[in-house]
N, C-alpha and C. Protein backbone atom coordinates (compact mmCIF):
# COMPACT_ATOMS: atom_id res chain seq x y z
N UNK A 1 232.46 13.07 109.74
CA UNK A 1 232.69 11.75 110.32
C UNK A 1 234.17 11.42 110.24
N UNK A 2 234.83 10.69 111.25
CA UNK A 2 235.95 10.37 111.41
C UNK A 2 236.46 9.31 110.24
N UNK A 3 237.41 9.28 109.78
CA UNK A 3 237.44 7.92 108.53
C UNK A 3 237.34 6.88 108.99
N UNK A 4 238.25 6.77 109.83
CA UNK A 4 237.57 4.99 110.24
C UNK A 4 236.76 5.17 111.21
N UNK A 5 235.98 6.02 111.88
CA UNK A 5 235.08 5.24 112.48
C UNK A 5 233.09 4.93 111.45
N UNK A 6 232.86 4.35 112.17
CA UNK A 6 231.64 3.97 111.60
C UNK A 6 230.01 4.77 112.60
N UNK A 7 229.63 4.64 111.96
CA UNK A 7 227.77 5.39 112.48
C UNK A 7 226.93 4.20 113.00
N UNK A 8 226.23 4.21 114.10
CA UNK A 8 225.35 3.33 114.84
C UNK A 8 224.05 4.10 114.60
N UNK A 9 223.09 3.24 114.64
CA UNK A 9 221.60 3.45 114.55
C UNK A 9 221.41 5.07 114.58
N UNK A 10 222.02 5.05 116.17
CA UNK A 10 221.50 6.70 116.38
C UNK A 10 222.49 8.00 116.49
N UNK A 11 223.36 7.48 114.72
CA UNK A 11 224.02 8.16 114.06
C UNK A 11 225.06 8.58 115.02
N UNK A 12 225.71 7.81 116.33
CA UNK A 12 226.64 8.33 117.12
C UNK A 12 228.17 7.38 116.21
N UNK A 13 229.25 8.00 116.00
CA UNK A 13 230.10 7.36 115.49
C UNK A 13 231.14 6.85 116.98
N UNK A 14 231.59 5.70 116.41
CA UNK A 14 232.10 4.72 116.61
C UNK A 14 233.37 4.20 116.05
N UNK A 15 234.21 3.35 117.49
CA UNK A 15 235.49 2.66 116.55
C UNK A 15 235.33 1.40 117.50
N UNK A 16 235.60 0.72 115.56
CA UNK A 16 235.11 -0.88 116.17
C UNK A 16 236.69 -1.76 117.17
N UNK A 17 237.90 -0.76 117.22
CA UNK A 17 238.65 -0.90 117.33
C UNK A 17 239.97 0.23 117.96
N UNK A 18 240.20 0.26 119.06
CA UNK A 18 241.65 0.98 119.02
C UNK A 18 242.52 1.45 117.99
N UNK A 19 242.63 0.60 116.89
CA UNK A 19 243.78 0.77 115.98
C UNK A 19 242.85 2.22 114.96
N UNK A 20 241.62 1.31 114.89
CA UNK A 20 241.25 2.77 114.05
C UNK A 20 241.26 4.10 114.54
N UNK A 21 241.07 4.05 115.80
CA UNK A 21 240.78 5.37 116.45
C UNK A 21 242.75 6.14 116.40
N UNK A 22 243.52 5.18 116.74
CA UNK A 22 244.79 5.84 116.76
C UNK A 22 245.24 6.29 114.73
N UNK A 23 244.69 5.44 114.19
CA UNK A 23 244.66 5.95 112.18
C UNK A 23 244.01 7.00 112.20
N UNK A 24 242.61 6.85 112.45
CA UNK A 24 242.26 8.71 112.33
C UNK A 24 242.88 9.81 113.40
N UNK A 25 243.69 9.61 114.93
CA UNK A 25 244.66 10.33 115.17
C UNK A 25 245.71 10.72 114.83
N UNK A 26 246.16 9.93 113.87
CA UNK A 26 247.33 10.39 113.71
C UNK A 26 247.26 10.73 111.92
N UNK A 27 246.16 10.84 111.28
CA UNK A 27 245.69 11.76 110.36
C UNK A 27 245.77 12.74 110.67
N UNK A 28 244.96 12.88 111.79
CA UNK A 28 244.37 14.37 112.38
C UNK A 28 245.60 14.91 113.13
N UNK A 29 246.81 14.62 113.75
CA UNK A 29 247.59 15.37 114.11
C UNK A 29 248.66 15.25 113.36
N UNK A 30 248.93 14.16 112.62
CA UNK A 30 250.42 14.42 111.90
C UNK A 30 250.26 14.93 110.45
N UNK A 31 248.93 14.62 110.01
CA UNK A 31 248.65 14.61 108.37
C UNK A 31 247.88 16.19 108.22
N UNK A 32 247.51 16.99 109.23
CA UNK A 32 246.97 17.62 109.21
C UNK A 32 245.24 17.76 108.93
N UNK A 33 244.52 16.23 109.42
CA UNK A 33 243.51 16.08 108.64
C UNK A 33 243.50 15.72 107.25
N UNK A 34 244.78 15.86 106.74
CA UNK A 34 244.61 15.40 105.24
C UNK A 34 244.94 14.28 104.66
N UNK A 35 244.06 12.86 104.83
CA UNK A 35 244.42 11.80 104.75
C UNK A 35 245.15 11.65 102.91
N UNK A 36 244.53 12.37 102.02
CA UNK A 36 245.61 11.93 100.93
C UNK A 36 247.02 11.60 100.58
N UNK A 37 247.53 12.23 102.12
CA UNK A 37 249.08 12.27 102.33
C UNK A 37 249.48 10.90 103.04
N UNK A 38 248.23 10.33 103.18
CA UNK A 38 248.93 8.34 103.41
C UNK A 38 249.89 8.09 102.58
N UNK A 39 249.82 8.06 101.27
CA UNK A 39 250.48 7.26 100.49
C UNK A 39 252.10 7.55 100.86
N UNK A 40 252.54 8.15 101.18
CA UNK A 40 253.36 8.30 101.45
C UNK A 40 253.77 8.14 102.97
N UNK A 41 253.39 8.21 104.07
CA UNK A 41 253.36 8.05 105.45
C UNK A 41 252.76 6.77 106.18
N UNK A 42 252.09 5.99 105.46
CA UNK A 42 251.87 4.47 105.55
C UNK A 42 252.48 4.25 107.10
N UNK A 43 253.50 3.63 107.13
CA UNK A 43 254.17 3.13 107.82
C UNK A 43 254.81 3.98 108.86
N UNK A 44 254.32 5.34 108.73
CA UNK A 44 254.38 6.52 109.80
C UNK A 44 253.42 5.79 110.67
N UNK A 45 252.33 5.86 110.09
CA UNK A 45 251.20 5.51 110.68
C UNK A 45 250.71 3.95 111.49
N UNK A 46 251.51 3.17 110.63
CA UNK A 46 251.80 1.80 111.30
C UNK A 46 252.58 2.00 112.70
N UNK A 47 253.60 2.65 112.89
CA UNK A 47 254.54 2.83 113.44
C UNK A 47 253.47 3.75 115.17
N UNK A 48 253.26 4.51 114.63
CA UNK A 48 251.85 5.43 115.38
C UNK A 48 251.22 4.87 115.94
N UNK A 49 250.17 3.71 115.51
CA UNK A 49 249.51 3.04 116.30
C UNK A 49 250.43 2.21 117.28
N UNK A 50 251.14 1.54 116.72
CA UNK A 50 251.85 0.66 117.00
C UNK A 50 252.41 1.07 118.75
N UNK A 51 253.22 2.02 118.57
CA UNK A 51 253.31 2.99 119.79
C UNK A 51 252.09 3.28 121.07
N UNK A 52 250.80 3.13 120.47
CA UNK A 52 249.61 3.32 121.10
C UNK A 52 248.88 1.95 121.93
N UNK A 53 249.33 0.85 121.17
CA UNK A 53 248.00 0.33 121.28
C UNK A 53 248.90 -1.23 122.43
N UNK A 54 248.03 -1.84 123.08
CA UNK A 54 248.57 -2.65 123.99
C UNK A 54 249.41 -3.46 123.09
N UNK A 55 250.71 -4.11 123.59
CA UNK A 55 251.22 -5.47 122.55
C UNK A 55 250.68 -6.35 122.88
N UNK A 56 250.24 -7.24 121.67
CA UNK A 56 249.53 -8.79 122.20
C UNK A 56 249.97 -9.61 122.28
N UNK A 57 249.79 -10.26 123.17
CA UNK A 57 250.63 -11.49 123.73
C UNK A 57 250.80 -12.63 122.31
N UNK A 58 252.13 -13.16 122.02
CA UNK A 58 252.59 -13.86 121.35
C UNK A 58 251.59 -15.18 121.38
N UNK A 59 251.19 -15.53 122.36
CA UNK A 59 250.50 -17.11 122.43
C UNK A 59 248.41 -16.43 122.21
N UNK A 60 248.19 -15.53 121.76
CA UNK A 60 247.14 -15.22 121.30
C UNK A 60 246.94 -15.27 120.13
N UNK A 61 247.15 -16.33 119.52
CA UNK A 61 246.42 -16.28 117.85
C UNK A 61 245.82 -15.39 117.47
N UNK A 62 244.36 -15.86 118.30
CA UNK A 62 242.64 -15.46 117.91
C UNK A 62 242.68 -13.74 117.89
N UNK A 63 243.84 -13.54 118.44
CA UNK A 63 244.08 -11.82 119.19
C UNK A 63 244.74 -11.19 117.84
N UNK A 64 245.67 -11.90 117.52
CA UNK A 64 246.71 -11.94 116.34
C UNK A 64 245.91 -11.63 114.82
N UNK A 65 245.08 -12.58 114.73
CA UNK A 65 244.35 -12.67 113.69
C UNK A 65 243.22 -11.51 113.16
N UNK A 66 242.58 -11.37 114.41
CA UNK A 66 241.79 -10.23 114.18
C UNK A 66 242.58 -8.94 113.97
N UNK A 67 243.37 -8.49 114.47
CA UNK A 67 244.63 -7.21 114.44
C UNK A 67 245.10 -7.61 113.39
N UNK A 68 245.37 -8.52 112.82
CA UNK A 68 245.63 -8.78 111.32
C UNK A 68 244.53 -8.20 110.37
N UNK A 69 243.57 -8.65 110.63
CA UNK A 69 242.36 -8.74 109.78
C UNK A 69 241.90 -6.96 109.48
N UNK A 70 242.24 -6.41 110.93
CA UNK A 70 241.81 -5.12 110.86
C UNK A 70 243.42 -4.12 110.08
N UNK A 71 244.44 -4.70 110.09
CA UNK A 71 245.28 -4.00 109.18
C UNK A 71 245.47 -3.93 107.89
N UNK A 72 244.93 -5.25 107.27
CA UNK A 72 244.32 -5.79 105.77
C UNK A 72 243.50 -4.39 105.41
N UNK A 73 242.58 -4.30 106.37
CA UNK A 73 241.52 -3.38 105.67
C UNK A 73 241.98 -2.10 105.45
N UNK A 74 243.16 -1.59 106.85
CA UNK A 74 243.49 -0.51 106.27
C UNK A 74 244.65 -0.34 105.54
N UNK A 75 245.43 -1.35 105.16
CA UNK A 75 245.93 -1.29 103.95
C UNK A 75 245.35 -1.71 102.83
N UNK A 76 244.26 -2.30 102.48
CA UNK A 76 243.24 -1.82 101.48
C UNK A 76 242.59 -0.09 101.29
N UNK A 77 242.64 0.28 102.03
CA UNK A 77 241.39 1.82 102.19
C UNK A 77 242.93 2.56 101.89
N UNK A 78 243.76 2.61 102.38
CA UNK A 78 244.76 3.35 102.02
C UNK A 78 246.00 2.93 101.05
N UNK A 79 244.99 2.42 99.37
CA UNK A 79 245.85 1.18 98.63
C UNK A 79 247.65 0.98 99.18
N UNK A 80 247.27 0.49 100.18
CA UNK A 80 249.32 -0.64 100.44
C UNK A 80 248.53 -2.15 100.28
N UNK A 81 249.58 -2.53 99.98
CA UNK A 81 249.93 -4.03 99.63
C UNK A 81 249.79 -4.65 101.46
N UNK A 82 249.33 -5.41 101.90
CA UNK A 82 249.88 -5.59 103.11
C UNK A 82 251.03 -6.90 103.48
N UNK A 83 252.32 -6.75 104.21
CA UNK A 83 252.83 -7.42 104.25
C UNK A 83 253.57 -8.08 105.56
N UNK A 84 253.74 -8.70 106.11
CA UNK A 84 253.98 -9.87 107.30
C UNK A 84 255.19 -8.66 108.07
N UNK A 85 255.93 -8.13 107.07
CA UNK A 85 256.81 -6.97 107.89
C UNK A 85 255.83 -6.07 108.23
N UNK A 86 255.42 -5.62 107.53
CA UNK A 86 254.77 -4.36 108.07
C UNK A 86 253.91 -4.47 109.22
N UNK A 87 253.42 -5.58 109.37
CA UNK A 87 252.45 -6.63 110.53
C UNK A 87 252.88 -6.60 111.75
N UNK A 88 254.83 -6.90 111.53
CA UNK A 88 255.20 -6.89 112.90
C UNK A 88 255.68 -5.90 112.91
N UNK A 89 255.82 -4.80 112.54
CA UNK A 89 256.19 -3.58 112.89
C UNK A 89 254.66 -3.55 114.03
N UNK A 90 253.52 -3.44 113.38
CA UNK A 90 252.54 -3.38 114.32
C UNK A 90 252.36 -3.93 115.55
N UNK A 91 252.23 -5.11 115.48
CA UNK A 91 252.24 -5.95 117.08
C UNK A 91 253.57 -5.97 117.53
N UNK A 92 254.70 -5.49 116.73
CA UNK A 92 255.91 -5.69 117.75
C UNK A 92 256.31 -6.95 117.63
N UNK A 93 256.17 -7.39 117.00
CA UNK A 93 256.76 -9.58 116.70
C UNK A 93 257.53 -9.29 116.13
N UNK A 94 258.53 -9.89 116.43
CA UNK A 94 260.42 -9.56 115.25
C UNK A 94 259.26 -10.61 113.89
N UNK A 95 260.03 -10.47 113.00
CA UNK A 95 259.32 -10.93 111.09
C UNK A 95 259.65 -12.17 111.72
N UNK A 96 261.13 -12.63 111.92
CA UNK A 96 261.49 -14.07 111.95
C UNK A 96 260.45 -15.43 112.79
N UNK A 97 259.92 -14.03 113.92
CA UNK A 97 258.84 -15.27 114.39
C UNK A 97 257.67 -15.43 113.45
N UNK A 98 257.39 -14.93 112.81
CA UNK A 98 255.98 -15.69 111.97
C UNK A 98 256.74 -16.48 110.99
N UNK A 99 258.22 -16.71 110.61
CA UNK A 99 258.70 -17.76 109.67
C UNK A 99 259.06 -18.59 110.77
N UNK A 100 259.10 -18.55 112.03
CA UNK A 100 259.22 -19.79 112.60
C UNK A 100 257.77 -20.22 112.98
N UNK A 101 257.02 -19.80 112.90
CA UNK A 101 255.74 -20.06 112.97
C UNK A 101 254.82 -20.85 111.97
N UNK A 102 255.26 -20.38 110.65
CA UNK A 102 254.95 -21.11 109.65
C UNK A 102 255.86 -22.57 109.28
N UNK A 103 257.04 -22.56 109.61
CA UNK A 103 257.67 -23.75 109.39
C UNK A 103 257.36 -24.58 110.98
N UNK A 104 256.52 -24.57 111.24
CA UNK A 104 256.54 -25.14 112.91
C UNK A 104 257.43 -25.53 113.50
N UNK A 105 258.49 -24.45 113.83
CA UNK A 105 259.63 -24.54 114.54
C UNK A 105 259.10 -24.68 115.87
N UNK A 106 258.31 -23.52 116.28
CA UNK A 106 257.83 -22.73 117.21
C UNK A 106 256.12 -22.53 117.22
N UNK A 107 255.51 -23.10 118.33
CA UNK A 107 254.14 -22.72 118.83
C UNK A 107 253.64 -24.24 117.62
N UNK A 108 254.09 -25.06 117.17
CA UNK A 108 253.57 -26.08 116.19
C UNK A 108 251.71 -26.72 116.28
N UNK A 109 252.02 -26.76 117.82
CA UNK A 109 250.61 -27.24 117.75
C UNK A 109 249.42 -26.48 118.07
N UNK A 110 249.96 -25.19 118.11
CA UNK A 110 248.46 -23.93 118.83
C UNK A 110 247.61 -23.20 117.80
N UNK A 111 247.98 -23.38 116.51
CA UNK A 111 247.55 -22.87 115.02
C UNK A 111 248.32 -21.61 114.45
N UNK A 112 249.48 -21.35 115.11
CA UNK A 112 250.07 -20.17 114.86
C UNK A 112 250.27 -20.64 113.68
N UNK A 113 251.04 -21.93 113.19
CA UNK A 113 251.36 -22.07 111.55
C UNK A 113 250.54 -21.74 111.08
N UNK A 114 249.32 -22.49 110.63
CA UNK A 114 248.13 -22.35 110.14
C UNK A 114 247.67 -20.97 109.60
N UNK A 115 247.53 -20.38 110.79
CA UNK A 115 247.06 -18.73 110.77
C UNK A 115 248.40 -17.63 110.07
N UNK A 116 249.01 -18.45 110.22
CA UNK A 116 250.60 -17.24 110.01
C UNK A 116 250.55 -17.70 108.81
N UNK A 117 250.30 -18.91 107.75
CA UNK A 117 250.60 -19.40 106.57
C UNK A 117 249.25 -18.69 105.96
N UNK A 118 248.13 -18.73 106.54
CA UNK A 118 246.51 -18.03 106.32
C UNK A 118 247.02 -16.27 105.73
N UNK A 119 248.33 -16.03 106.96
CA UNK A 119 248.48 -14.01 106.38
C UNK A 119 249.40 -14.15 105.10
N UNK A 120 250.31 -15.24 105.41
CA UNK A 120 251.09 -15.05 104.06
C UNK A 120 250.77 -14.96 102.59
N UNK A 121 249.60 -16.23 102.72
CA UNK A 121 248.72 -16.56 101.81
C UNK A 121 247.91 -15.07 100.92
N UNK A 122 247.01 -13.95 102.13
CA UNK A 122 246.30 -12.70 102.02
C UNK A 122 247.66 -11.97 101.25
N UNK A 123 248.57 -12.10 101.79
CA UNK A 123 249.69 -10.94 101.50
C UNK A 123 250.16 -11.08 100.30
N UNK A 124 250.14 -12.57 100.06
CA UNK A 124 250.61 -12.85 98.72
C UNK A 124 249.17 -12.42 97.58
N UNK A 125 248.06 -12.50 97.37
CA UNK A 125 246.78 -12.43 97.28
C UNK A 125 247.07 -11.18 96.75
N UNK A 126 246.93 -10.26 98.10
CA UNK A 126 247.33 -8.93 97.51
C UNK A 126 248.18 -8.19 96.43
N UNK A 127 249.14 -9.27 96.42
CA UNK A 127 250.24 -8.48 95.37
C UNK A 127 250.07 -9.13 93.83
N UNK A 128 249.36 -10.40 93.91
CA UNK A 128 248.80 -10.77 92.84
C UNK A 128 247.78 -10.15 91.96
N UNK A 129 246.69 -9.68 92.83
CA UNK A 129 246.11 -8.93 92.32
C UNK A 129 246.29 -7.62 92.16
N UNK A 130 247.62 -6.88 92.32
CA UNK A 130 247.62 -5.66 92.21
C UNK A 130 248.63 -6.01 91.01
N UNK A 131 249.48 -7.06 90.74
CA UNK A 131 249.93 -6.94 89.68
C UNK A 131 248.89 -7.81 88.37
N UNK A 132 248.13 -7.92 88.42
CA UNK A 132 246.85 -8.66 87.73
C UNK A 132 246.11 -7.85 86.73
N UNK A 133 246.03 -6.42 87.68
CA UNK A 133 245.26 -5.29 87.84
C UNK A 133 245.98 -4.16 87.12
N UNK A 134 247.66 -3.98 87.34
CA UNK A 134 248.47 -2.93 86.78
C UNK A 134 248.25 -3.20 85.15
N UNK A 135 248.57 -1.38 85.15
CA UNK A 135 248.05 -1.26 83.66
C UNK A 135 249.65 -0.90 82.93
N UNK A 136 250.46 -1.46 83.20
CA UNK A 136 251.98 -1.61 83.38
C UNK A 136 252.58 -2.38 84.15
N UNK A 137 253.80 -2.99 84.05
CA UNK A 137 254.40 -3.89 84.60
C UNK A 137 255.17 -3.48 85.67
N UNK A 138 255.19 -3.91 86.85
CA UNK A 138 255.99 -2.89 87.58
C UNK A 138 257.38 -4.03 88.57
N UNK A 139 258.04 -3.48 87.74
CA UNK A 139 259.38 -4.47 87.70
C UNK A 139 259.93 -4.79 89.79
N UNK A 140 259.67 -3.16 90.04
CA UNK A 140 259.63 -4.09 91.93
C UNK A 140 258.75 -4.58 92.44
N UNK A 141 257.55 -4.77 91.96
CA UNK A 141 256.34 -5.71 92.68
C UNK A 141 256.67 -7.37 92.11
N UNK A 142 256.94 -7.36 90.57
CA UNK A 142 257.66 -8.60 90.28
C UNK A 142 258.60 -9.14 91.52
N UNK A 143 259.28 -8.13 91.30
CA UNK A 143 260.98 -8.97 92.37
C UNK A 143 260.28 -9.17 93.76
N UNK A 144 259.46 -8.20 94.16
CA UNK A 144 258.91 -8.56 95.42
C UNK A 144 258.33 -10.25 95.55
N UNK A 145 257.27 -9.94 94.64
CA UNK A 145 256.80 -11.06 94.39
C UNK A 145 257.19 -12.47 94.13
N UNK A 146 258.71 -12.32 93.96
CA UNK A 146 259.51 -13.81 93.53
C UNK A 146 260.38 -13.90 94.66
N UNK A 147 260.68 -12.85 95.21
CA UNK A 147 261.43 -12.89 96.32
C UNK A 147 260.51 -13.32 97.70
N UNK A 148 259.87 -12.39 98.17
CA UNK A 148 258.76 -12.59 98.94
C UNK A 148 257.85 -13.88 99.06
N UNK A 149 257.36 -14.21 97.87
CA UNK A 149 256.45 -15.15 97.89
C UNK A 149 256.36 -16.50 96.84
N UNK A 150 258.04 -16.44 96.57
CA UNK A 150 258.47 -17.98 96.14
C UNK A 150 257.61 -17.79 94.86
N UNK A 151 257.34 -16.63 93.99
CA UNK A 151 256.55 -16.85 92.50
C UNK A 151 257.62 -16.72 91.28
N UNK A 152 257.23 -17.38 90.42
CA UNK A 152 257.96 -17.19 89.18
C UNK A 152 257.62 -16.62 87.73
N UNK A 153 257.91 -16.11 87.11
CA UNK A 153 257.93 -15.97 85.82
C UNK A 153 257.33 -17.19 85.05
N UNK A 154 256.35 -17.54 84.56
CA UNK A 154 256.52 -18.94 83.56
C UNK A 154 254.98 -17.98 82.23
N UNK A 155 255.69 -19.10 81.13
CA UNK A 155 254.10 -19.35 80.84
C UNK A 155 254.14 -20.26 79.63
N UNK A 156 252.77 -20.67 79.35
CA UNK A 156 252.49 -22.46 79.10
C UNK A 156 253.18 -22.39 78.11
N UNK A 157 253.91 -23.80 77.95
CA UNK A 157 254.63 -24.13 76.48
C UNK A 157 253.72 -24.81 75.58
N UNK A 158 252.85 -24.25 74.58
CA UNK A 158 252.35 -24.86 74.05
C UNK A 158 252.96 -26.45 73.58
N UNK A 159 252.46 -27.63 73.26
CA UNK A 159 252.84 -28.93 72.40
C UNK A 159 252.53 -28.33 70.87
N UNK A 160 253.76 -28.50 70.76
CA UNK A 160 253.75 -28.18 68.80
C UNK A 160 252.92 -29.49 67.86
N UNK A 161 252.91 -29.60 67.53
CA UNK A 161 252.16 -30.92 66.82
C UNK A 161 252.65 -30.80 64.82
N UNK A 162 253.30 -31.47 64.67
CA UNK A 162 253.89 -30.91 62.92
C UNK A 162 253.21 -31.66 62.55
N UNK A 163 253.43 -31.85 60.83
CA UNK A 163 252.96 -32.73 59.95
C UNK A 163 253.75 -34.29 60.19
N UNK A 164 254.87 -34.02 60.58
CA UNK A 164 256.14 -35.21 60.97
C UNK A 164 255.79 -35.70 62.11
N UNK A 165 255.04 -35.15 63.13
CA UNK A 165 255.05 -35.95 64.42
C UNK A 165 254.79 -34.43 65.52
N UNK A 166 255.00 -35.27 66.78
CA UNK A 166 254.62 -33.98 68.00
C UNK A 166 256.54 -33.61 68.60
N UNK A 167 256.76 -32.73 68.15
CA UNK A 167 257.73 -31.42 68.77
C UNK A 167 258.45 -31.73 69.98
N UNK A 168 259.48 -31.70 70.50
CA UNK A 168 259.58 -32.37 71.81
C UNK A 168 260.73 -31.50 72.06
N UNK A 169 261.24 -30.78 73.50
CA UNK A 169 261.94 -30.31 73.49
C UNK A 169 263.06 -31.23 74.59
N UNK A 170 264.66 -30.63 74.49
CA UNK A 170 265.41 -31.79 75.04
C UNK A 170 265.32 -32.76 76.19
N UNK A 171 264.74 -31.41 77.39
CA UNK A 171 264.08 -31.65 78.84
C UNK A 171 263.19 -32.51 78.92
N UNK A 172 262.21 -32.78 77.31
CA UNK A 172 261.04 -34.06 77.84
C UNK A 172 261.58 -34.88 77.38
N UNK A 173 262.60 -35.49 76.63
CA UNK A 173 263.39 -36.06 76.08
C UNK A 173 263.91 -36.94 76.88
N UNK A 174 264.33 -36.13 77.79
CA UNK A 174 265.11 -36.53 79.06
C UNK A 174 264.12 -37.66 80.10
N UNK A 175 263.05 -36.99 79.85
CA UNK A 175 261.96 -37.29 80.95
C UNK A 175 260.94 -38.38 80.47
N UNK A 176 261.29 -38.67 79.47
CA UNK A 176 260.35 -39.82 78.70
C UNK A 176 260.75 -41.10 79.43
N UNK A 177 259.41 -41.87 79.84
CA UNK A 177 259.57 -43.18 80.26
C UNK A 177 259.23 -43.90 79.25
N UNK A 178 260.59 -45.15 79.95
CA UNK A 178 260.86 -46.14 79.09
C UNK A 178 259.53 -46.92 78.05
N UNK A 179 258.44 -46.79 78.96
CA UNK A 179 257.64 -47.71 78.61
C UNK A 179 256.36 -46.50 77.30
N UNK A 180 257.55 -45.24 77.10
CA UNK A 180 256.46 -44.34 76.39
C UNK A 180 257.18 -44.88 74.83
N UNK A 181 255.72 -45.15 73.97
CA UNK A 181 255.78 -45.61 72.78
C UNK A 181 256.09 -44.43 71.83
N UNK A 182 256.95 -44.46 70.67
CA UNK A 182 257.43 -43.84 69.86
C UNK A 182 256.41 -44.23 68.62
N UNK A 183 255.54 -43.59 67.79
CA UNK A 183 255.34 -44.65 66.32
C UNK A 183 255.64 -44.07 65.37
N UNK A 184 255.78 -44.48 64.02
CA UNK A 184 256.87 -44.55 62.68
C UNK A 184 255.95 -43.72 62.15
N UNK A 185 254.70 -43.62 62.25
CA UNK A 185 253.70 -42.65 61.62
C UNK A 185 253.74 -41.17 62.06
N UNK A 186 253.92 -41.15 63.31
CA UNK A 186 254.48 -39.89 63.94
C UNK A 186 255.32 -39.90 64.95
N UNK A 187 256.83 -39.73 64.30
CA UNK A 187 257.69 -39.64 65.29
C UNK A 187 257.92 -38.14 65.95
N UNK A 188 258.47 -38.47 66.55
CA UNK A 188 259.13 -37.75 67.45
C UNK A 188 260.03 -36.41 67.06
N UNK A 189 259.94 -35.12 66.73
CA UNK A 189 260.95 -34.33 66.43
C UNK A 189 261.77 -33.03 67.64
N UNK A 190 262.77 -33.51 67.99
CA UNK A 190 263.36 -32.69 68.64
C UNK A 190 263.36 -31.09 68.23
N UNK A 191 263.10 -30.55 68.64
CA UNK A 191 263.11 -28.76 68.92
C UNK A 191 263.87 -28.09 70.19
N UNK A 192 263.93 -26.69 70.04
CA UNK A 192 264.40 -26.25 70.98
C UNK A 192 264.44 -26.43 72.37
């Protein structure tokens, strides 16, 4: 059976899609049949279809979305991360239009934001859980990840609580409103 295609009732295989049929072609002629050699040719293969398959018209969301939906999967099946570049390498959209898309520069009222903020959202998803999941830290999925998708480094500052009072560091110090009560039983101790 072909990898991506799928089996119908009467076991005739099938592609629910163009794009798959050009992924298992260009297995079968560039990879030699030997799909283990994705990991490395990914974006051979993006590039492959890409070449193949009609471009979709920019004002087609609903068109957009599904060709999205079906590249998710095969950058799931062939573990990649999927990402908004690699997307428009596929349909041919320069990157900058889905950030004008999401800031509703451009197309504001047709759901392109919506849907374009919907892939960023998956893409980001993805890299969360692959760094969630690593059994090591992997210092360029971080940077990707802070770069890419506006994430940061943090984690909770516990409230110290002493025998003298509750711990306060300079920043809440700063941030204390006027009307927040101090009492003599437990004051206040500055920390780091």
């Amino acid at each position: 059976m072909a990898d991506n295609a799928i089996k119908t009732t009467n076991d005739i295989e099938i592609y629910q899609h163009d794009i798959y049929y050009f992924a298992d072609e260009f297995i079968e002629k560039e990879l030699d049949g030997n799909g283990s050699k994705m990991d490395r040719r990914f974006r051979d293969m993006i590039l492959y279809i890409s070449d193949r398959i009609p471009k979709p018209p920019h004002e087609d969301i609903n068109l957009l979305d599904k060709i999205f939906d079906i590249y998710v999967r095969l950058c799931a099946k062939y573990e990649r991360l999927p990402t908004l570049e690699c997307f428009s390498w596929l349909v041919n959209i320069h990157r900058a239009t889905f950030t004008s898309w999401i800031n509703r520069e451009y197309r504001a009222s047709s759901g392109h934001s919506d849907t374009t903020k919907k892939w960023l959202e998956i893409c980001k998803g993805f890299c969360v859980d692959e760094l969630s999941n690593a059994k090591i830290a992997n210092p360029n999925l971080i940077f990707t990840a802070k770069a890419a998708y506006f994430m940061r480094e943090t984690s909770p500052i516990p409230q110290l609580e002493t025998e003298h009072g509750r711990m306060i560091s300079a920043d809440e110090l700063i941030r204390l409103d006027c009307n927040d009560t101090i009492s003599a039983d437990k004051p206040l101790i500055l920390g780091d």
